[in-house]
C-alpha atoms as a PDB file:
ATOM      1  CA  UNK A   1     120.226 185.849 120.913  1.00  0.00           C
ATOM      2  CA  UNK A   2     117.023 184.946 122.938  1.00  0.00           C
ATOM      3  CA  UNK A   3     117.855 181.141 122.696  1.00  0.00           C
ATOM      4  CA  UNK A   4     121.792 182.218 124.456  1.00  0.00           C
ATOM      5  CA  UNK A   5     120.426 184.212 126.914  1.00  0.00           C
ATOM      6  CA  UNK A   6     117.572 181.831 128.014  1.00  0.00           C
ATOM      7  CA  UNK A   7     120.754 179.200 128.230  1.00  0.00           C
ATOM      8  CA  UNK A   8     122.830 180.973 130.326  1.00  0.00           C
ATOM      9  CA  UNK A   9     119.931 182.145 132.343  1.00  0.00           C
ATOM     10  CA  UNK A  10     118.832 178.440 133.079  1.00  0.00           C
ATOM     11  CA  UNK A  11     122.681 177.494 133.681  1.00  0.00           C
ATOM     12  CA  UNK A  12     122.886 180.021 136.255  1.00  0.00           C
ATOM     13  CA  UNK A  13     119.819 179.622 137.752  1.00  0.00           C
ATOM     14  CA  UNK A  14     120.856 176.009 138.139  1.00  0.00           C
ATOM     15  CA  UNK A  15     124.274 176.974 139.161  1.00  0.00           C
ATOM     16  CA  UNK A  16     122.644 179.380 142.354  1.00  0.00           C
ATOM     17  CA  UNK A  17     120.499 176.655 143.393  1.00  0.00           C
ATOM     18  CA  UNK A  18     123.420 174.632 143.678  1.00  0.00           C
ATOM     19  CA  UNK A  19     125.450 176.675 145.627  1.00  0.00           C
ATOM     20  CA  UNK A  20     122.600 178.274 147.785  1.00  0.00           C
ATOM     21  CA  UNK A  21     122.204 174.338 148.391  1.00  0.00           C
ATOM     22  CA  UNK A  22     125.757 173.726 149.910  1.00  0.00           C
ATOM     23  CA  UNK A  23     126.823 177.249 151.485  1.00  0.00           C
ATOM     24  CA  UNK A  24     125.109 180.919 152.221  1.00  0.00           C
ATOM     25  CA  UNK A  25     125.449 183.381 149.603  1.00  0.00           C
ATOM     26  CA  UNK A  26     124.318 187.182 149.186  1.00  0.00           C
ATOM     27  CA  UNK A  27     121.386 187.659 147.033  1.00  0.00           C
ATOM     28  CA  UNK A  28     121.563 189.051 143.647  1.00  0.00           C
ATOM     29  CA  UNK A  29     119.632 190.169 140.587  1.00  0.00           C
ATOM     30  CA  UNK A  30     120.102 190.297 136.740  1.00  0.00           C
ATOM     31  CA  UNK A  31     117.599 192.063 134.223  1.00  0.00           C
ATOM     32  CA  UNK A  32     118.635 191.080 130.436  1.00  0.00           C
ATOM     33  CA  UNK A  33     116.909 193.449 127.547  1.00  0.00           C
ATOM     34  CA  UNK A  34     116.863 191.824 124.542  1.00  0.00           C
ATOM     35  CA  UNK A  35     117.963 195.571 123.121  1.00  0.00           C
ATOM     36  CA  UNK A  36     120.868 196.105 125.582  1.00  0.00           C
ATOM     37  CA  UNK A  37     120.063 199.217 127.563  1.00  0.00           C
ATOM     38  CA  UNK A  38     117.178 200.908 125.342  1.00  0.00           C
ATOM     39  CA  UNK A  39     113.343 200.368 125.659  1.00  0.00           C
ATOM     40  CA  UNK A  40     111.630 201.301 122.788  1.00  0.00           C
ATOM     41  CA  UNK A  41     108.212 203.700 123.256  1.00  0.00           C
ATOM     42  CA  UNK A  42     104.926 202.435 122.691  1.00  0.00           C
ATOM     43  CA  UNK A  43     105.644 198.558 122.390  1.00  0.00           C
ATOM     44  CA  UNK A  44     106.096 195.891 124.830  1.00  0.00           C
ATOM     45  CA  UNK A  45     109.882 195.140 125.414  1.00  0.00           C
ATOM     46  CA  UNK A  46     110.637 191.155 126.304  1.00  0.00           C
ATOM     47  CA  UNK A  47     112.721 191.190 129.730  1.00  0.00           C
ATOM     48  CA  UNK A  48     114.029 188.603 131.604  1.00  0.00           C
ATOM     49  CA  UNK A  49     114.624 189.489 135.812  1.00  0.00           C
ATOM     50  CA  UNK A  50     116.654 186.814 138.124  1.00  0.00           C
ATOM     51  CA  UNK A  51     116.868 187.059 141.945  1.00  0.00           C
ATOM     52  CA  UNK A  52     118.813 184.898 143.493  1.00  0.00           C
ATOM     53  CA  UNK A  53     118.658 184.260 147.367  1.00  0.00           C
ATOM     54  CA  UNK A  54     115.226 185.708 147.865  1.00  0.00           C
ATOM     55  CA  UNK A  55     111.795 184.587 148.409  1.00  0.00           C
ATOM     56  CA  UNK A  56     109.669 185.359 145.417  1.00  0.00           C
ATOM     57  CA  UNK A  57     106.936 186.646 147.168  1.00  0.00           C
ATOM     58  CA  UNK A  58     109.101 188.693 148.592  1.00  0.00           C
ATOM     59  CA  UNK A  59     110.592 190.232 145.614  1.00  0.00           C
ATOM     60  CA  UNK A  60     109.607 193.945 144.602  1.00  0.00           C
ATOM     61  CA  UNK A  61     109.943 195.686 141.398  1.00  0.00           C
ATOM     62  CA  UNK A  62     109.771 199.172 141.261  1.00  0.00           C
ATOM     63  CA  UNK A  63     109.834 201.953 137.700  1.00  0.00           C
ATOM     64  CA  UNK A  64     110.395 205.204 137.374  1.00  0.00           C
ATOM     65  CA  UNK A  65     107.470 207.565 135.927  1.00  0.00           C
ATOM     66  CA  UNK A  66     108.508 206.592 132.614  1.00  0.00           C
ATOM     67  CA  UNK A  67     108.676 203.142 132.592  1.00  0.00           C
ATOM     68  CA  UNK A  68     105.735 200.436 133.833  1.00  0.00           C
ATOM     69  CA  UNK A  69     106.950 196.354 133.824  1.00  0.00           C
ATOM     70  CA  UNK A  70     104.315 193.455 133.868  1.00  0.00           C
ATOM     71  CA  UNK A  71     105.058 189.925 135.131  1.00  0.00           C
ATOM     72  CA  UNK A  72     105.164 187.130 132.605  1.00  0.00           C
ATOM     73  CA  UNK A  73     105.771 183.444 133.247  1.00  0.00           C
ATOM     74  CA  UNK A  74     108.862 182.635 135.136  1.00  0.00           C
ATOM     75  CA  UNK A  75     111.497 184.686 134.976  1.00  0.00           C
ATOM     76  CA  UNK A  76     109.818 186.836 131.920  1.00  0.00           C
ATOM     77  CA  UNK A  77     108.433 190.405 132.360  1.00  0.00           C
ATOM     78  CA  UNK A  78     107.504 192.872 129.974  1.00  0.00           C
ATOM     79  CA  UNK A  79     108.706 196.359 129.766  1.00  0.00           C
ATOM     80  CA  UNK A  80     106.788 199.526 128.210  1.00  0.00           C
ATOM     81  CA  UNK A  81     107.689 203.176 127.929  1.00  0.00           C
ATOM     82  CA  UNK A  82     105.554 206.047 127.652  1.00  0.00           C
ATOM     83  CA  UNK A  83     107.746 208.858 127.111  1.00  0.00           C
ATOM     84  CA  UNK A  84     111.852 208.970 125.898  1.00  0.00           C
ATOM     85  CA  UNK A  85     114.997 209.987 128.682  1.00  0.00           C
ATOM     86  CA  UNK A  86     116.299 207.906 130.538  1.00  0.00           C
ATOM     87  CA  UNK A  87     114.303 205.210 133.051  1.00  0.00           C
ATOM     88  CA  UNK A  88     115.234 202.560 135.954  1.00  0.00           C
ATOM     89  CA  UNK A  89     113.694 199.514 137.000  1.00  0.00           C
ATOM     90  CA  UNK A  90     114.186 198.605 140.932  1.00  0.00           C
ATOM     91  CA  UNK A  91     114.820 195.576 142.056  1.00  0.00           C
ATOM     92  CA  UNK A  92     114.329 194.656 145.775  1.00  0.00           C
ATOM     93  CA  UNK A  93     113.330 192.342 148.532  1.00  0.00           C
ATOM     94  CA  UNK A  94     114.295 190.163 151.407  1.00  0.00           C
ATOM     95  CA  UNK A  95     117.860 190.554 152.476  1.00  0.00           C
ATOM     96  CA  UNK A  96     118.374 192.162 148.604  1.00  0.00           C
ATOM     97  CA  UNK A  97     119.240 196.217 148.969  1.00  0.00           C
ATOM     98  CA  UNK A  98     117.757 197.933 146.342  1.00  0.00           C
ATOM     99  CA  UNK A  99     119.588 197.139 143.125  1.00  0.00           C
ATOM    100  CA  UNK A 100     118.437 200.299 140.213  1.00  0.00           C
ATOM    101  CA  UNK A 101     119.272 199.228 136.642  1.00  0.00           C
ATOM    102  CA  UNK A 102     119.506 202.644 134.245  1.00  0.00           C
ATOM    103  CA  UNK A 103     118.050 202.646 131.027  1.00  0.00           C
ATOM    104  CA  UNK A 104     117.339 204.817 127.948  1.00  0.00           C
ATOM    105  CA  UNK A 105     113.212 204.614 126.389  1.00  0.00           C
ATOM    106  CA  UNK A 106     113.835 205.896 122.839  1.00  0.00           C
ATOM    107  CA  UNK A 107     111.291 206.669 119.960  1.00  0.00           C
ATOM    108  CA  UNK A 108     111.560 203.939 117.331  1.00  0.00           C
ATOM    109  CA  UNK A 109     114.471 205.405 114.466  1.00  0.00           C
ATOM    110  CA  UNK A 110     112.184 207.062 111.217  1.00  0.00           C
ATOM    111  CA  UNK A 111     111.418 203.988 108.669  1.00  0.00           C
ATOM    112  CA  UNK A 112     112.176 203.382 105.664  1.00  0.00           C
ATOM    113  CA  UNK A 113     109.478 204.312 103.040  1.00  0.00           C
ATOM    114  CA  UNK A 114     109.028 201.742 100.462  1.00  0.00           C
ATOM    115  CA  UNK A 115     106.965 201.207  97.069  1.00  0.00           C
ATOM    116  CA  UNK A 116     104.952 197.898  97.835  1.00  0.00           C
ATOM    117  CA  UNK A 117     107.082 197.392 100.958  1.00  0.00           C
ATOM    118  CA  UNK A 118     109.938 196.212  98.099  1.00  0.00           C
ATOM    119  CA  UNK A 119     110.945 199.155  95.863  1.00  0.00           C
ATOM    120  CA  UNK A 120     113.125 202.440  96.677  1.00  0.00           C
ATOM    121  CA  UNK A 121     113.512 204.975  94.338  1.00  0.00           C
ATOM    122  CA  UNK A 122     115.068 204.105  91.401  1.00  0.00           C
ATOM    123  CA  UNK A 123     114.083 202.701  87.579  1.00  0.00           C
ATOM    124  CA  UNK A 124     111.133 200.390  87.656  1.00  0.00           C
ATOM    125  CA  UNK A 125     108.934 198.093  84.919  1.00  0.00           C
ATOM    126  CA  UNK A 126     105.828 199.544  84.234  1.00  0.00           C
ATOM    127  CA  UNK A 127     103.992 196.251  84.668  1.00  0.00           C
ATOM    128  CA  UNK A 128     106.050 195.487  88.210  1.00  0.00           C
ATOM    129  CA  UNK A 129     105.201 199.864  89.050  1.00  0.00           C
ATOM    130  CA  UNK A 130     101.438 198.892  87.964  1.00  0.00           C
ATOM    131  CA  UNK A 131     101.338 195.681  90.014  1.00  0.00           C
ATOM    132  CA  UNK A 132     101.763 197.741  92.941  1.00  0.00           C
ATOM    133  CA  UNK A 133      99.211 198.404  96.210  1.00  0.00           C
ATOM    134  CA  UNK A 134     100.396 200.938  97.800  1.00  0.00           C
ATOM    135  CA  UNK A 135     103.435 202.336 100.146  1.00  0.00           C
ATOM    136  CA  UNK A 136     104.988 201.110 102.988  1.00  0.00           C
ATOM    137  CA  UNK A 137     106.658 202.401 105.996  1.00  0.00           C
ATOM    138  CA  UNK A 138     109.341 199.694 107.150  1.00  0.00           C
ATOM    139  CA  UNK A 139     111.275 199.512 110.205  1.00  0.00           C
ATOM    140  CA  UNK A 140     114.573 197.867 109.322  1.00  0.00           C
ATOM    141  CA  UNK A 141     116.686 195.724 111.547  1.00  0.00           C
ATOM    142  CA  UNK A 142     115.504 196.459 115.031  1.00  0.00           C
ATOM    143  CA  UNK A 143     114.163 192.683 115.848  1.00  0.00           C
ATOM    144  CA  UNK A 144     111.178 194.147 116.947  1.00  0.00           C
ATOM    145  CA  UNK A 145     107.476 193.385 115.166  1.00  0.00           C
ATOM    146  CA  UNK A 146     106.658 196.718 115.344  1.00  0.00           C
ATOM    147  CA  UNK A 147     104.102 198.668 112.624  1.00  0.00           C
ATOM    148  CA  UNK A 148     104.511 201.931 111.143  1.00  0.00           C
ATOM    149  CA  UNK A 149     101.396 203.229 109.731  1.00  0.00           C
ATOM    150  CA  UNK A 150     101.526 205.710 106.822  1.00  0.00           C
ATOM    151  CA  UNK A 151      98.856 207.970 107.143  1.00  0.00           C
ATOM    152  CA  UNK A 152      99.334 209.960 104.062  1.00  0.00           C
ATOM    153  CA  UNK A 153     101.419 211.072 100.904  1.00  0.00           C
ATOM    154  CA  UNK A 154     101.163 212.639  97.654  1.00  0.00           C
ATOM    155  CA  UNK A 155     101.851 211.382  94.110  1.00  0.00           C
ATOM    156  CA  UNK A 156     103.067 213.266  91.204  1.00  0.00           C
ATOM    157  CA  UNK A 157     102.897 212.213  88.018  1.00  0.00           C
ATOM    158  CA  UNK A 158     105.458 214.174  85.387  1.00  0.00           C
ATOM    159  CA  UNK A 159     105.712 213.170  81.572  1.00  0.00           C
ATOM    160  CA  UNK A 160     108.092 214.516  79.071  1.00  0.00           C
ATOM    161  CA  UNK A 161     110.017 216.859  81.986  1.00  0.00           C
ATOM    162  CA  UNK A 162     107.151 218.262  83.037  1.00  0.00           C
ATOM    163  CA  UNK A 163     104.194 218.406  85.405  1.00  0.00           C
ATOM    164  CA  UNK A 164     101.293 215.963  84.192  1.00  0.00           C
ATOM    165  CA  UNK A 165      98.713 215.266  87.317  1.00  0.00           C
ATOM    166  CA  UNK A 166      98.829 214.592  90.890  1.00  0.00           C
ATOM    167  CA  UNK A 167      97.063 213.064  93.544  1.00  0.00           C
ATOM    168  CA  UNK A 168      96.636 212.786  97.651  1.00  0.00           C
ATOM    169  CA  UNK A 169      96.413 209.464  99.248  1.00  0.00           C
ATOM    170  CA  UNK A 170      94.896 208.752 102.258  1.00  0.00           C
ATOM    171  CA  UNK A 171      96.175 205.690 103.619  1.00  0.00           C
ATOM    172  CA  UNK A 172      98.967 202.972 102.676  1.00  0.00           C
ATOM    173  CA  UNK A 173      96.689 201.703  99.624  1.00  0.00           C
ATOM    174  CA  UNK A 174      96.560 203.329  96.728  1.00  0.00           C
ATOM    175  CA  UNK A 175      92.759 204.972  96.489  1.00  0.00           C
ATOM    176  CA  UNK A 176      91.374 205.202  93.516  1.00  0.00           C
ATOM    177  CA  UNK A 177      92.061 208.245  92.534  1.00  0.00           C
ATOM    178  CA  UNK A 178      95.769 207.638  92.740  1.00  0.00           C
ATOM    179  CA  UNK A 179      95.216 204.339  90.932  1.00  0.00           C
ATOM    180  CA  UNK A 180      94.392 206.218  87.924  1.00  0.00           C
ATOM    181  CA  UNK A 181      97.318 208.192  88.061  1.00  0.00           C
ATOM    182  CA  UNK A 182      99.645 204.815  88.327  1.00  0.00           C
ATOM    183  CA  UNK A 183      97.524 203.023  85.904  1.00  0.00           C
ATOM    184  CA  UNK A 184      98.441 205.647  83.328  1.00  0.00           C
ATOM    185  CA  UNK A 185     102.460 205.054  83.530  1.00  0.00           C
ATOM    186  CA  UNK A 186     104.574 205.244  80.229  1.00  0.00           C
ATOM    187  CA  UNK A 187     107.938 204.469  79.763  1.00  0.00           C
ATOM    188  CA  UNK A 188     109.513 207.131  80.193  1.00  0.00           C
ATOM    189  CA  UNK A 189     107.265 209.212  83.059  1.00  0.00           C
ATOM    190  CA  UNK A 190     108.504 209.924  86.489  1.00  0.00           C
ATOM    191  CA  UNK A 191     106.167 209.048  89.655  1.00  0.00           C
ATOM    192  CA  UNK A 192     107.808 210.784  92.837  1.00  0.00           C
ATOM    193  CA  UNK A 193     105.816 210.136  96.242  1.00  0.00           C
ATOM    194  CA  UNK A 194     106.127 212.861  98.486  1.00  0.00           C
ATOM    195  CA  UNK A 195     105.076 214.532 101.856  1.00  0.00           C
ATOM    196  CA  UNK A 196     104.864 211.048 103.227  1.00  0.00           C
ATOM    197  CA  UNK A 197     103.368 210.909 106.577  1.00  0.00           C
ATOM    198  CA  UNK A 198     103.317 208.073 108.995  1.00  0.00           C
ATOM    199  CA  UNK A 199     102.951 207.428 112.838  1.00  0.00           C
ATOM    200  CA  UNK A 200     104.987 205.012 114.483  1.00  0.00           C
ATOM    201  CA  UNK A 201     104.258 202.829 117.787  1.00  0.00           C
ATOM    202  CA  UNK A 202     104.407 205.600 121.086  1.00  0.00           C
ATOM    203  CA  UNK A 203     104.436 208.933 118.128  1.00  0.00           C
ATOM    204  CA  UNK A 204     102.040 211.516 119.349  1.00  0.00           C
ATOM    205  CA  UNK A 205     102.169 213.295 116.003  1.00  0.00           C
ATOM    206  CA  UNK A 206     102.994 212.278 112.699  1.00  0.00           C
ATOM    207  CA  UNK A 207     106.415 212.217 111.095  1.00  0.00           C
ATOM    208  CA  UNK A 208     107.209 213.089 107.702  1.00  0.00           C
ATOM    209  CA  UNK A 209     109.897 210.980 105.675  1.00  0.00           C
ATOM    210  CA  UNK A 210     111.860 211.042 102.517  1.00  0.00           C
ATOM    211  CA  UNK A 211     110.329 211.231  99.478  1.00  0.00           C
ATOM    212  CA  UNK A 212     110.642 208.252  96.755  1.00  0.00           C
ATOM    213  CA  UNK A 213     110.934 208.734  92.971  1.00  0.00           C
ATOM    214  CA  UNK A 214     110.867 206.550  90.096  1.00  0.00           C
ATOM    215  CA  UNK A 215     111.438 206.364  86.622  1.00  0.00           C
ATOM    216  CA  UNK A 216     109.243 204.119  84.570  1.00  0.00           C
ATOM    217  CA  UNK A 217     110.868 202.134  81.823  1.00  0.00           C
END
C-alpha cells in the first residue's frame, strides 16, 4: 500500500509542478494515513502531507489537543495520539485557507494471547507444551510494529479432573516457579492460563484478556 501511495504521490506532485509551470492554479493539500482515518494511541503513525501552490516555508500545520505531528523528510510526517475521540490536523499557509482533516485516535484492539507466540488453546504434545518460554500477547493484522507487553497471568495445573498446583507469573517468561509446574505435564493433564494481564502501546492501565487452555497429549 505504501509503495501505491508513494507512486501516486510522486505522479501528482510531478503532475502540479507541471501545471503550476504553464497556468495559475489554487493551492491544495492532501494528508494520506496509512490506516485511513484512525491514529492509533501511543505509537508513531507514518503520514504523508502535500501542498501544492504554496511556499514551504510558508506552510503551517496545526493539531488539536489530542493529536501532535512531527516533520520527516519530504513530504513524510509523523502522527501521535495521546488520548482516543476524534482529532484534526490543520493545514494552512500562503494563499491556502485553512484546510481541517477529521480523524479518529483509537486504543490499539485487545491482542491475541498466545502460548509461545504460536499456540491457542487447544490439544498440544507434551514435548512441543515443554519446549515452550512463555506467553505472548500478539496484535494481529494491524500493519503496525507495535508491542504488547504481558505483565502477568496465572497457571493452573489440573490432573485426573481435578485441581493439582498452580502458579503466578510475573512477566511473559515462564519463572521458575511456573517452569516446574510445565515441566511436570502428563498426557492427559490440563494447563489453563488465566487472569492474563498485559499493557498495550498508549494503555494507562492494564487490560485483562481471554484465558488459554490446553490439553496435553
Amino acid at each position: 500500500m505504501r509503495t501505491i501511495l508513494t507512486t501516486l504521490l510522486t505522479l501528482w506532485a510531478l503532475a502540479a509542478t507541471l501545471a503550476f509551470a504553464f497556468q495559475p492554479e489554487e493551492p491544495a493539500c492532501l494528508i494520506s494515513l496509512d490506516k485511513l482515518n484512525e491514529v492509533y494511541i501511543g505509537v508513531d503513525n507514518p503520514a504523508s502531507i502535500l501542498v501544492c501552490g504554496v511556499p514551504e516555508a510558508e506552510i503551517q500545520i496545526e493539531t488539536s489537543e489530542n493529536l501532535s505531528i512531527k516533520k520527516g523528510s519530504g513530504l513524510r510526517y509523523t502522527v501521535r495520539a495521546n488520548t482516543p475521540g476524534q482529532g484534526s490536523i490543520t493545514v494552512s499557509g500562503g494563499k491556502l485557507k485553512p484546510v481541517k482533516f477529521l480523524y479518529q485516535a483509537r486504543r490499539f484492539p485487545d491482542p491475541v494471547p498466545r502460548l509461545g507466540a504460536m499456540y491457542g488453546s487447544g490439544t498440544i504434545n507434551s514435548a512441543v507444551f515443554k519446549a515452550q518460554g512463555g506467553v505472548a500477547a500478539l496484535l494481529e493484522n494491524l500493519g503496525f510494529d507495535a508491542k504488547c507487553d504481558v505483565i502477568s497471568y496465572k497457571v493452573v495445573h489440573m490432573r485426573n479432573c481435578r485441581f493439582f498446583a498452580e502458579a503466578t507469573n510475573s512477566g511473559a517468561r515462564f519463572e521458575p516457579g511456573t517452569r516446574v509446574l510445565i515441566d511436570d505435564a502428563l498426557p492427559g493433564d490440563t494447563y489453563i492460563f488465566e487472569e492474563i494481564k498485559v499493557r498495550c502501546p498508549g494503555d494507562k492501565a492494564t487490560r485483562t484478556l481471554n484465558h488459554l487452555s490446553f490439553l496435553i497429549r
